[in-house]
N, C-alpha and C. Protein backbone atom coordinates (compact mmCIF):
# COMPACT_ATOMS: atom_id res chain seq x y z
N UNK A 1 -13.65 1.11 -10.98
CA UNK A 1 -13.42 0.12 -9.94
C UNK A 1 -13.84 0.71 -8.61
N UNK A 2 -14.84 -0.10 -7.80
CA UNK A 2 -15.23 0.39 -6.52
C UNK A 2 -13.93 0.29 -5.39
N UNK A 3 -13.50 1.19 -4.66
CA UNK A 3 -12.38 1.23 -3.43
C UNK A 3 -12.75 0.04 -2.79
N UNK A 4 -11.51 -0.58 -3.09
CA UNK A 4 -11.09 -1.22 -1.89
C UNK A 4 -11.49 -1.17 -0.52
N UNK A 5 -12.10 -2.29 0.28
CA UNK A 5 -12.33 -2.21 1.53
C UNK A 5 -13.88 -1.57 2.15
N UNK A 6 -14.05 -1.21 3.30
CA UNK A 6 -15.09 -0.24 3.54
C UNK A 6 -15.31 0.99 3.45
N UNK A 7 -16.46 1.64 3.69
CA UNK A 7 -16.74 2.58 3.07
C UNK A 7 -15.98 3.62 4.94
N UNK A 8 -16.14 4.53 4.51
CA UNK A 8 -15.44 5.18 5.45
C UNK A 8 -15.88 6.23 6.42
N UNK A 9 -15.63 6.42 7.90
CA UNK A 9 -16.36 7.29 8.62
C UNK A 9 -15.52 8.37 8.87
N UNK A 10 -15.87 9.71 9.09
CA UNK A 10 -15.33 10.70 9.74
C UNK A 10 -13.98 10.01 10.69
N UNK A 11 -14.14 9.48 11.08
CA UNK A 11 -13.28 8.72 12.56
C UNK A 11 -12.18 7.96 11.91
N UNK A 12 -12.83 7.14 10.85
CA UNK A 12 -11.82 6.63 9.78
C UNK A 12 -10.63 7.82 9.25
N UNK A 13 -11.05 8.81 8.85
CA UNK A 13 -10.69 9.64 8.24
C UNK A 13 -9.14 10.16 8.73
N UNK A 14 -9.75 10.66 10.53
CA UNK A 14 -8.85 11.11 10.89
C UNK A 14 -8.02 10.06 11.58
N UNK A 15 -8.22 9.22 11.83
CA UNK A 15 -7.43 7.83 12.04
C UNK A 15 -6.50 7.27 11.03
N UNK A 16 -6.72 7.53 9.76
CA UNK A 16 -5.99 7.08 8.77
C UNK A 16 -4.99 8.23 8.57
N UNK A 17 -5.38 9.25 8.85
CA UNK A 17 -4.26 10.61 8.20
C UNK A 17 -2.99 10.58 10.23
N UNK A 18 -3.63 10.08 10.93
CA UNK A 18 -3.37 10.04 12.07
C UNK A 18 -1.68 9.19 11.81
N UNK A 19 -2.37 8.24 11.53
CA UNK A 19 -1.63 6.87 11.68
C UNK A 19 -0.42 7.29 10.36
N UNK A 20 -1.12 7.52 9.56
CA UNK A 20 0.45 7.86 8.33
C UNK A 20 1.57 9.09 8.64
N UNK A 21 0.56 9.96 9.64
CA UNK A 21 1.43 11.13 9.76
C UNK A 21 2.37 10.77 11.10
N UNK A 22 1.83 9.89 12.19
CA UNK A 22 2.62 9.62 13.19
C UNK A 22 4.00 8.09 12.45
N UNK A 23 3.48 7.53 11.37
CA UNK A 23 4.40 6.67 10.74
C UNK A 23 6.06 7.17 10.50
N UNK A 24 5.07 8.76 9.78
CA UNK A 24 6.29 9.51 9.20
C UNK A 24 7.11 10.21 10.00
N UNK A 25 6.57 10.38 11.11
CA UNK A 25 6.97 11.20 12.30
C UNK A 25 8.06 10.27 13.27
N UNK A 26 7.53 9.12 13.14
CA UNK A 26 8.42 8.44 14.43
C UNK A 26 8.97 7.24 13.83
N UNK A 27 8.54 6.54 12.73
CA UNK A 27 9.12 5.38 12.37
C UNK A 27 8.06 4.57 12.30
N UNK A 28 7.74 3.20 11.77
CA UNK A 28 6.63 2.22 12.10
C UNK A 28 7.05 1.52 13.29
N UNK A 29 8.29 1.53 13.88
CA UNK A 29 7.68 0.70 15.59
C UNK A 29 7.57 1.79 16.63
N UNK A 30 8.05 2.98 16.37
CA UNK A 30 7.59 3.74 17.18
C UNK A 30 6.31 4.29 17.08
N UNK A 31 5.29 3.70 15.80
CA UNK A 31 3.91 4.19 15.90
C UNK A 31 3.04 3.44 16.46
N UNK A 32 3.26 3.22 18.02
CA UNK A 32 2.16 2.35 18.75
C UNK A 32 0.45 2.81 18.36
N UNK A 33 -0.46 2.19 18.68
CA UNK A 33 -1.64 2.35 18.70
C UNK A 33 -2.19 3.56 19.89
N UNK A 34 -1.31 3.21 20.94
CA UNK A 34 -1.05 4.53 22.08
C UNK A 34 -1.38 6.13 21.22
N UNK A 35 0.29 5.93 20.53
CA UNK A 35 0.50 7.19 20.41
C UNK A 35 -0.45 7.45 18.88
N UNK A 36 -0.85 6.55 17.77
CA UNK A 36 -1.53 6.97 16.78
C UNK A 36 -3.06 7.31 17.29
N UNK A 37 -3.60 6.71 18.38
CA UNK A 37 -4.81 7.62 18.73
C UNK A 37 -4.98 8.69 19.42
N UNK A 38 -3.91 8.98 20.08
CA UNK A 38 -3.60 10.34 20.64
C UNK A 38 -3.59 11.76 19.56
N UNK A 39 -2.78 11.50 18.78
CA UNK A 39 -2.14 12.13 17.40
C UNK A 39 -3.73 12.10 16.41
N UNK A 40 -4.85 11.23 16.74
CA UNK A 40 -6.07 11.07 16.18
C UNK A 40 -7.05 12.00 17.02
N UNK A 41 -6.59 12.09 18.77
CA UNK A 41 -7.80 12.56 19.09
C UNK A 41 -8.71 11.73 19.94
N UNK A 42 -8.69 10.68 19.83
CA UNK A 42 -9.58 9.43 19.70
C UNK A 42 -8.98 8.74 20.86
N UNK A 43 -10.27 8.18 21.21
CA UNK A 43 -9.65 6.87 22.34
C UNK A 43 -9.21 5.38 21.80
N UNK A 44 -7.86 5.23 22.36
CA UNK A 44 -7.51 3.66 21.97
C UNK A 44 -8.19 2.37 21.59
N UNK A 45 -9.84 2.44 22.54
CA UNK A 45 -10.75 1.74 22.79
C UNK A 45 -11.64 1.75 21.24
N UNK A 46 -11.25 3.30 20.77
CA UNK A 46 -12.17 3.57 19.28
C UNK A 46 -11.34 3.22 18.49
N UNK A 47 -10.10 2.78 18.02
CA UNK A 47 -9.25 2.52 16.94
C UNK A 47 -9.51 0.54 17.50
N UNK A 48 -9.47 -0.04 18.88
CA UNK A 48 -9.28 -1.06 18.78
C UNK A 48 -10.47 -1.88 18.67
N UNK A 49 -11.86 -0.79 18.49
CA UNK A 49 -13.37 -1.45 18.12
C UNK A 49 -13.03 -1.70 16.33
N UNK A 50 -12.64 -0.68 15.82
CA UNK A 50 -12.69 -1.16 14.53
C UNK A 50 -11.77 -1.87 14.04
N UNK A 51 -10.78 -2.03 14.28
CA UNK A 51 -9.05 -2.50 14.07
C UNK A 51 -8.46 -3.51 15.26
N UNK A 52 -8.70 -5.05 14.75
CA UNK A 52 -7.97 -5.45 16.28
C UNK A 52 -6.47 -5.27 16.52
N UNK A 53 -5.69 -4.94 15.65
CA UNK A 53 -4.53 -5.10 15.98
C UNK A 53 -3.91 -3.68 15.03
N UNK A 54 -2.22 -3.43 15.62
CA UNK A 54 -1.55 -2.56 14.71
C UNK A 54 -1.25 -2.70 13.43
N UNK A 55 -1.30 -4.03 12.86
CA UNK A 55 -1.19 -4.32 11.34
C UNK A 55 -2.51 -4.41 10.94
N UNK A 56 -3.29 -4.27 11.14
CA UNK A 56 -4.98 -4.25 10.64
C UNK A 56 -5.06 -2.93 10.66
N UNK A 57 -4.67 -2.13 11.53
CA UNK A 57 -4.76 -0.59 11.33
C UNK A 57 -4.66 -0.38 10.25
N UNK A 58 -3.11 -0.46 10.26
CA UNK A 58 -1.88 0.02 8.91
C UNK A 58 -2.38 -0.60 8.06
N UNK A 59 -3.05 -1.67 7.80
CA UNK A 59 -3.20 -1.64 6.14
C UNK A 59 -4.69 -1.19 6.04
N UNK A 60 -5.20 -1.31 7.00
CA UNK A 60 -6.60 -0.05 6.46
C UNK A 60 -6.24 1.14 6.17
N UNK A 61 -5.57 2.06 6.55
CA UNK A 61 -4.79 3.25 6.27
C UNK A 61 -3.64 2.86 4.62
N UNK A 62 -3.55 2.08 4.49
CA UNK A 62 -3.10 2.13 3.02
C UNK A 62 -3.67 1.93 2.22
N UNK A 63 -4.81 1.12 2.24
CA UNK A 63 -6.03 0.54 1.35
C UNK A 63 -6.38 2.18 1.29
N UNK A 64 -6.86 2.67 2.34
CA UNK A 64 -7.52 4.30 2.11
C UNK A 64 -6.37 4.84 1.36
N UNK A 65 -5.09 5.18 1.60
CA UNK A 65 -4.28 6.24 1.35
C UNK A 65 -4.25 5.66 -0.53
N UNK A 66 -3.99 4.74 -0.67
CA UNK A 66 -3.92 4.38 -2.20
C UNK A 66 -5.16 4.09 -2.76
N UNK A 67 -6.27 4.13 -2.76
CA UNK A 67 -7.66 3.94 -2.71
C UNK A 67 -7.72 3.56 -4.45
N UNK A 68 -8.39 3.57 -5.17
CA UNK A 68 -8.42 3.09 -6.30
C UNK A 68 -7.41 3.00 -7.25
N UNK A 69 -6.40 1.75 -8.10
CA UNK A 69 -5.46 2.23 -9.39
C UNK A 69 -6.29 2.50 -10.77
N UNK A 70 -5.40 3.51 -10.66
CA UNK A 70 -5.92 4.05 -11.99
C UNK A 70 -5.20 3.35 -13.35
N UNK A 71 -6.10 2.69 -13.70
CA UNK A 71 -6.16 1.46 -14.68
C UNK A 71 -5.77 2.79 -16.64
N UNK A 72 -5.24 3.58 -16.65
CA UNK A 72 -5.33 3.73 -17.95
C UNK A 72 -4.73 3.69 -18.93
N UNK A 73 -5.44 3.93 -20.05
CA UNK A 73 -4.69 3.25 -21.51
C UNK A 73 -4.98 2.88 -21.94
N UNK A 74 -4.56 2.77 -23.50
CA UNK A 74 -5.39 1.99 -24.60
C UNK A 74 -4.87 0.60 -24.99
N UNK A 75 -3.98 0.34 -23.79
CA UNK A 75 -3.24 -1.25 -24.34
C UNK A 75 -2.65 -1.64 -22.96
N UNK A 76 -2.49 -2.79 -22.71
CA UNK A 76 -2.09 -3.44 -21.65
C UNK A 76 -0.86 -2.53 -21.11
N UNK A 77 -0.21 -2.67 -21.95
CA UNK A 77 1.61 -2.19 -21.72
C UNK A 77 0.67 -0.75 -20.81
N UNK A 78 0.32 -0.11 -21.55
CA UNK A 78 0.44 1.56 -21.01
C UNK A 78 -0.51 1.56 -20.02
N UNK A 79 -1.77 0.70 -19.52
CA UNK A 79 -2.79 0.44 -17.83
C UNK A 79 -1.14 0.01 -17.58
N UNK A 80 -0.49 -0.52 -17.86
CA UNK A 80 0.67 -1.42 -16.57
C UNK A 80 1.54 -0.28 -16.26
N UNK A 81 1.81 0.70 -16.80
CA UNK A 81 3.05 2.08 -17.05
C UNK A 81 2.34 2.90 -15.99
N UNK A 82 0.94 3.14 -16.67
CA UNK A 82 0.21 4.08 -15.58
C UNK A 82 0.20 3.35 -14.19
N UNK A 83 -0.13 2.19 -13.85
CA UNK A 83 -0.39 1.42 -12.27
C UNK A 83 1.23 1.45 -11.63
N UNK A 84 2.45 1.43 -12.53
CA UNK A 84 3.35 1.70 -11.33
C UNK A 84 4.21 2.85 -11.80
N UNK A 85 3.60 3.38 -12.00
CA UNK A 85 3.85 5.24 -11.54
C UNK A 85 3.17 4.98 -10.89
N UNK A 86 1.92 5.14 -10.39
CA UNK A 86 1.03 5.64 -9.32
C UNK A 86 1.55 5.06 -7.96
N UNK A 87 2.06 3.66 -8.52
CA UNK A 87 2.17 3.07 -7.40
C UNK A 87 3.30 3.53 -6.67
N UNK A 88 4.35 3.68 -7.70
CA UNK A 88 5.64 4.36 -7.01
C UNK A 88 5.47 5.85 -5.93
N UNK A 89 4.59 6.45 -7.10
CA UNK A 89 4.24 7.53 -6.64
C UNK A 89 3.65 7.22 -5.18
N UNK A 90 2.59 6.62 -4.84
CA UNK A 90 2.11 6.55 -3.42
C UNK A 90 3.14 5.91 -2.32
N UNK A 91 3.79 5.09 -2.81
CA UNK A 91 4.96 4.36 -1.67
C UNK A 91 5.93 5.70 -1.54
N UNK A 92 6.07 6.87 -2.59
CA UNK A 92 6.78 7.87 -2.18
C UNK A 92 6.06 8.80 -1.10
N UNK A 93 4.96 8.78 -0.82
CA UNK A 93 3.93 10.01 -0.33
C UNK A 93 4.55 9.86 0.91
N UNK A 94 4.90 10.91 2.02
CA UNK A 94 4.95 10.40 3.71
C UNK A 94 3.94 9.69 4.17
N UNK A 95 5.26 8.82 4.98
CA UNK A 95 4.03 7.74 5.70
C UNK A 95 3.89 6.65 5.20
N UNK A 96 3.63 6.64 3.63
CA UNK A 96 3.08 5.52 3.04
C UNK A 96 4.19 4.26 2.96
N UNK A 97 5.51 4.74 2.47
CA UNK A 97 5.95 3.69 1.86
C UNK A 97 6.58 3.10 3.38
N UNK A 98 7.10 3.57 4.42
CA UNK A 98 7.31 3.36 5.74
C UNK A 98 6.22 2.37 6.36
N UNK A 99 5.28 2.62 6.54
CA UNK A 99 3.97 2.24 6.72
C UNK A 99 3.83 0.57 5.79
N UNK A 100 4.06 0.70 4.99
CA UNK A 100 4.34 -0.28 3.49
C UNK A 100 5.20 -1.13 4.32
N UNK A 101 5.99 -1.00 4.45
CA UNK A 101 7.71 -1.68 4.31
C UNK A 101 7.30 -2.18 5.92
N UNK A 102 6.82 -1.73 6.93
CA UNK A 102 6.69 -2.06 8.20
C UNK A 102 5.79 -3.26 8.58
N UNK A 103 4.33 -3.16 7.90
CA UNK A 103 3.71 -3.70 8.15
C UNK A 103 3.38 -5.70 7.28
N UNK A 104 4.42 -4.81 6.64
CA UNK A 104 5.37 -6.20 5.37
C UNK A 104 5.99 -6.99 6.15
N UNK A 105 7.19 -6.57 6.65
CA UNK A 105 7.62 -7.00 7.50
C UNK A 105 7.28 -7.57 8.90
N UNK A 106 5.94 -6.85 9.51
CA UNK A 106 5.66 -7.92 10.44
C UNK A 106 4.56 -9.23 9.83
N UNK A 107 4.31 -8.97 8.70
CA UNK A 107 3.33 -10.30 8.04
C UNK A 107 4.27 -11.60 7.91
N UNK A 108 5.48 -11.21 7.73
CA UNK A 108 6.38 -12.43 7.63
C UNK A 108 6.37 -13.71 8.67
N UNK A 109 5.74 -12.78 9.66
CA UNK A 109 6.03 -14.24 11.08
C UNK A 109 4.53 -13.61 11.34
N UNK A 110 3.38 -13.32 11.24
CA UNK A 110 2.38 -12.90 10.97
C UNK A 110 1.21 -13.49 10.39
N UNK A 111 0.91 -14.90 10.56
CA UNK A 111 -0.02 -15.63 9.50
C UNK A 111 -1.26 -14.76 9.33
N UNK A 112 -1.87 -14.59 10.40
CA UNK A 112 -3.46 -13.83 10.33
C UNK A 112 -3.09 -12.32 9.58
N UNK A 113 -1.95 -11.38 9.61
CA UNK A 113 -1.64 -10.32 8.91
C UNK A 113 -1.31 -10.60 7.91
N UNK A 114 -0.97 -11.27 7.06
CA UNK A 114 -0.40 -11.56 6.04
C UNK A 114 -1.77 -11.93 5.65
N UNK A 115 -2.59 -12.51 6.07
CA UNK A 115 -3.77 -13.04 5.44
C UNK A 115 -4.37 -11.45 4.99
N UNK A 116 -4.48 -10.51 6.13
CA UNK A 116 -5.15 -8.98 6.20
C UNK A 116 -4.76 -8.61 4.71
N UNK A 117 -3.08 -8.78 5.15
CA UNK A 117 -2.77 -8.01 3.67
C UNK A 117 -2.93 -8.66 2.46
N UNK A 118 -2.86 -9.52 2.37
CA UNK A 118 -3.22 -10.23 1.19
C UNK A 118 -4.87 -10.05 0.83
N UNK A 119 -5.79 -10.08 1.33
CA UNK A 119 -7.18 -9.97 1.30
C UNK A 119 -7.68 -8.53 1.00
N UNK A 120 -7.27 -7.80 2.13
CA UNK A 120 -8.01 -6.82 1.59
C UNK A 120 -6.87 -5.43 0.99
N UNK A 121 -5.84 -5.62 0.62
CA UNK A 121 -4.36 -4.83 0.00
C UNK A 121 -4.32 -5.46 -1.38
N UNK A 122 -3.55 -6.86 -1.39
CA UNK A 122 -3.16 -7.19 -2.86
C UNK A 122 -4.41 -8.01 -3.61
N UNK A 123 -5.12 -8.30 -3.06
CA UNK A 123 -6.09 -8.99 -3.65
C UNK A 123 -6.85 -7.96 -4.80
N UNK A 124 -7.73 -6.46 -4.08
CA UNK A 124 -8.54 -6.11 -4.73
C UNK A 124 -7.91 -5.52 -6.29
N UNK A 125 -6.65 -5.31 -6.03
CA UNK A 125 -5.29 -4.69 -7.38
C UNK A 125 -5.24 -5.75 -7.77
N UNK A 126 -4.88 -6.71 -7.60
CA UNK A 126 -4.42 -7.79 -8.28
C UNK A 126 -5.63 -8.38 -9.24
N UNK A 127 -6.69 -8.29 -8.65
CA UNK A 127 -7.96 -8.76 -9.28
C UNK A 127 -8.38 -8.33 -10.77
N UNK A 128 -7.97 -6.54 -10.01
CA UNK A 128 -8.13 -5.15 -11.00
C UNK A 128 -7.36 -5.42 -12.23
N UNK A 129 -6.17 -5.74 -11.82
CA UNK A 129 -4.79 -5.84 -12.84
C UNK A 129 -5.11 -7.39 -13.63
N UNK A 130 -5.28 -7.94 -13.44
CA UNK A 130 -6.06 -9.49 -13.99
C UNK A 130 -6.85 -9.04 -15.03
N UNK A 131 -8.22 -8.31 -15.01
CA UNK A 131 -9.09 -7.95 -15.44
C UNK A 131 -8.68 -6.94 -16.63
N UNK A 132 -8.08 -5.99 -16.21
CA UNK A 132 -7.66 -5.05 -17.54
C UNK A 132 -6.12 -5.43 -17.85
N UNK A 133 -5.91 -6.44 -17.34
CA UNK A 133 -4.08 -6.70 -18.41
C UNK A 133 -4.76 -7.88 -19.12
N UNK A 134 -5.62 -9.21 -18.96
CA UNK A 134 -6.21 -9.98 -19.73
C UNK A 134 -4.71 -11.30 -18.89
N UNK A 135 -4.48 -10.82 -17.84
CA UNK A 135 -3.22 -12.01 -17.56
C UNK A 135 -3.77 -12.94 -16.43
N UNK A 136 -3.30 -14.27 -16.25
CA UNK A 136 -3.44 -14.84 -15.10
C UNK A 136 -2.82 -14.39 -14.05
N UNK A 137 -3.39 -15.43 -12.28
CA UNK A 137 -3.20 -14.80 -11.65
C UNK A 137 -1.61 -14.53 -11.04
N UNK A 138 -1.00 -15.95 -11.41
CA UNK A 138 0.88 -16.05 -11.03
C UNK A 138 1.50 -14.88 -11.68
N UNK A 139 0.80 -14.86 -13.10
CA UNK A 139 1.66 -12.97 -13.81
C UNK A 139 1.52 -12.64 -13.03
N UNK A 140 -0.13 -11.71 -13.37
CA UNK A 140 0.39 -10.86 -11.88
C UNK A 140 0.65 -10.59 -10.91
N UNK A 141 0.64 -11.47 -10.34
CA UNK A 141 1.39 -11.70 -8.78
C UNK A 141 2.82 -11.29 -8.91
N UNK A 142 3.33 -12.03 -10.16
CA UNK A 142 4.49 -11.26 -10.18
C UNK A 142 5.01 -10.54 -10.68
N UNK A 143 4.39 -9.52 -11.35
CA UNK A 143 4.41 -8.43 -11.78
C UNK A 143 4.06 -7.23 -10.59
N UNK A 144 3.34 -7.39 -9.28
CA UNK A 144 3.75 -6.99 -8.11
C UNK A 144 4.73 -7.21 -7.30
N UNK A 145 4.85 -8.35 -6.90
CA UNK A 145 6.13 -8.94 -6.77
C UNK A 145 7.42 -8.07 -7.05
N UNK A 146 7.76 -8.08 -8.14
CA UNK A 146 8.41 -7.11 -9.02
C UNK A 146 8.65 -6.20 -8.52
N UNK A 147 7.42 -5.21 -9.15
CA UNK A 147 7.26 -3.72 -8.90
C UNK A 147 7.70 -3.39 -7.37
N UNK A 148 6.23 -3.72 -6.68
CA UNK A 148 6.19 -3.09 -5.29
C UNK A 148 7.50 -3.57 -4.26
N UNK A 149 8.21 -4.71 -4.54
CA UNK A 149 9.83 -5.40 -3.68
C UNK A 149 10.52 -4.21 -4.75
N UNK A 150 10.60 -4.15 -5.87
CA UNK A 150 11.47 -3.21 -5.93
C UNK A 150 12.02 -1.41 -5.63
N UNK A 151 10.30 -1.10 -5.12
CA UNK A 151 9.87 0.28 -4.83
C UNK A 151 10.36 0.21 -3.43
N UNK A 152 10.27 -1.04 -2.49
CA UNK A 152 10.18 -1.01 -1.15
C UNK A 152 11.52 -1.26 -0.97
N UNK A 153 12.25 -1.59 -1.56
CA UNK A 153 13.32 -2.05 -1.53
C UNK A 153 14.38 -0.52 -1.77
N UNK A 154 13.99 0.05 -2.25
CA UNK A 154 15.01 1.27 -2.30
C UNK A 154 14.62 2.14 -1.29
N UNK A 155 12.85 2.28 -1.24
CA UNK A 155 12.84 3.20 0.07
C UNK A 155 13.58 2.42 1.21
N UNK A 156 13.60 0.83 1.31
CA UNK A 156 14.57 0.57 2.93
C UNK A 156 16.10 1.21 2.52
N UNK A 157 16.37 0.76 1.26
CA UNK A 157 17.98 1.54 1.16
C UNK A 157 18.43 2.77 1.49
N UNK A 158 17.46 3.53 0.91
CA UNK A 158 17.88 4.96 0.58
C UNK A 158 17.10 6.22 1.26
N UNK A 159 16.28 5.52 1.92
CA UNK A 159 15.27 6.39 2.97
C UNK A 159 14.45 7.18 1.97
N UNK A 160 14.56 6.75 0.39
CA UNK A 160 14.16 7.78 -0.27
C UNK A 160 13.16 6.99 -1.08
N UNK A 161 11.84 7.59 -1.86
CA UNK A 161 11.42 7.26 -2.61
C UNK A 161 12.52 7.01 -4.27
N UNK A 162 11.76 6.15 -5.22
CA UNK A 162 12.76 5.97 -6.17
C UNK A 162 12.38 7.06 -7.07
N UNK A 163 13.28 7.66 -7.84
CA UNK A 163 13.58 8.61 -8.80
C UNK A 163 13.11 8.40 -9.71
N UNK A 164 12.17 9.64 -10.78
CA UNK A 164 11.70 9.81 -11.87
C UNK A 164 12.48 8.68 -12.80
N UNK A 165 13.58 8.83 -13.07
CA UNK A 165 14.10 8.27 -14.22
C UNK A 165 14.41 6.88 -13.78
N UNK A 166 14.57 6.05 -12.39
CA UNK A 166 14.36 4.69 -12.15
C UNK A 166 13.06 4.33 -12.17
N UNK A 167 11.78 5.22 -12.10
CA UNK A 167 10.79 4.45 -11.77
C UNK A 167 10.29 4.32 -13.94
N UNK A 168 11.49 5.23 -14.53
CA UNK A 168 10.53 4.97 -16.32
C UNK A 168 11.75 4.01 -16.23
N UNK A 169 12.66 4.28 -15.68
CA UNK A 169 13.44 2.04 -16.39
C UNK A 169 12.65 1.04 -15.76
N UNK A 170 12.07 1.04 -14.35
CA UNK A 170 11.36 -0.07 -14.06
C UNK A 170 10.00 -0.18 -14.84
N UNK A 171 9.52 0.44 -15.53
CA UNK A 171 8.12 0.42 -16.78
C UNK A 171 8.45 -0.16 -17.25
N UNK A 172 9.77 0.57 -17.97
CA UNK A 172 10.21 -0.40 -19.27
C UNK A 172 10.57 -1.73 -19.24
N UNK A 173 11.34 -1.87 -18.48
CA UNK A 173 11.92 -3.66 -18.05
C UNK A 173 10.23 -4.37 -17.86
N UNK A 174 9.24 -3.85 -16.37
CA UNK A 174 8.04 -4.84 -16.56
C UNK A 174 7.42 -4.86 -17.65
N UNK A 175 7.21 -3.37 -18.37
CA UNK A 175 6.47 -3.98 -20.09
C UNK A 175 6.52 -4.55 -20.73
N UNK A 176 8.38 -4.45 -20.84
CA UNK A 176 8.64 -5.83 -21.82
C UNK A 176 8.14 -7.19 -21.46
N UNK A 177 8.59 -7.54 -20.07
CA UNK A 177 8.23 -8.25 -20.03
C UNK A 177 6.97 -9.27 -20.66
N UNK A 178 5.88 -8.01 -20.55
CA UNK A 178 4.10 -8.31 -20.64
C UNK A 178 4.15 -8.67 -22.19
């Protein structure tokens, strides 16, 4: 599967590691565009040529930080086992799942962000996951749904990523499902 989104520049690079590391550092409303191009190096003027806004940032920086799912397995059930481990796994990485949970939250009253994220975030996975689970698109919708509200949902609880042994009961419960 080709990555998600565009292809990427030096500037990208450090803009994206910028923006997750100042996420983790200060919170997502304390990561203005101010202070994530500072923390980049970069002038404000260069993050707001490519990125018009702070939620267009942030989910270019997650599209990069999670960059291709790794689809594997020899049967639906076990591509679906492998895609949320990984996935858990990346909403655990610093930055990410903060970053996640923030920019979620401003899509809610957010029409044009919510569009961002939906287009170029859940669309190109969802497409992916369509294609090698053999499911329509409402499954998997909610089979993210699912997963990723339930991953995001403990990091808002618990400040913590979810635990080895919750993230193999949440496999098991969505497999069955499938």
């Amino acid at each position: 599967m080709a990555r998600p989104g565009r292809p990427r520049s030096g500037v990208d690079d450090t803009v994206f590691a910028a923006t997750l590391r100042t996420v983790h550092e200060l919170g997502y409303e304390r990561a203005t565009v101010d202070r994530i191009a500072a923390a980049a190096g970069v002038a404000k003027t260069t993050i707001y040529r490519r990125w018009p806004a702070k939620g267009a940032l942030i989910t270019a920086a997650l599209v990069d930080a999670f960059g291709p799912a790794p689809l594997d397995g020899d049967d639906p059930a076990a591509m679906l086992a492998t895609a949320i481990r990984w996935i858990a796994g990346k909403i655990g990485e610093p930055g990410v799942g903060a970053a996640f949970a923030g920019v979620f939250t401003d899509a809610v009253s957010d029409p044009q962000l919510r569009d961002i994220l939906r287009t170029r975030l859940q669309d190109p996975y969802r497409i992916a996951l369509q294609e090698a689970l053999g499911e329509p698109e409402q499954r998997v919708l909610f089979f993210i749904d699912v997963v990723v509200g339930t991953l995001l949902h403990r990091m808002g609880m618990t400040g913590e990523p979810m635990v080895d042994a919750d993230v193999d009961a949440l496999v098991a419960m969505v497999t069955r499902a499938l």
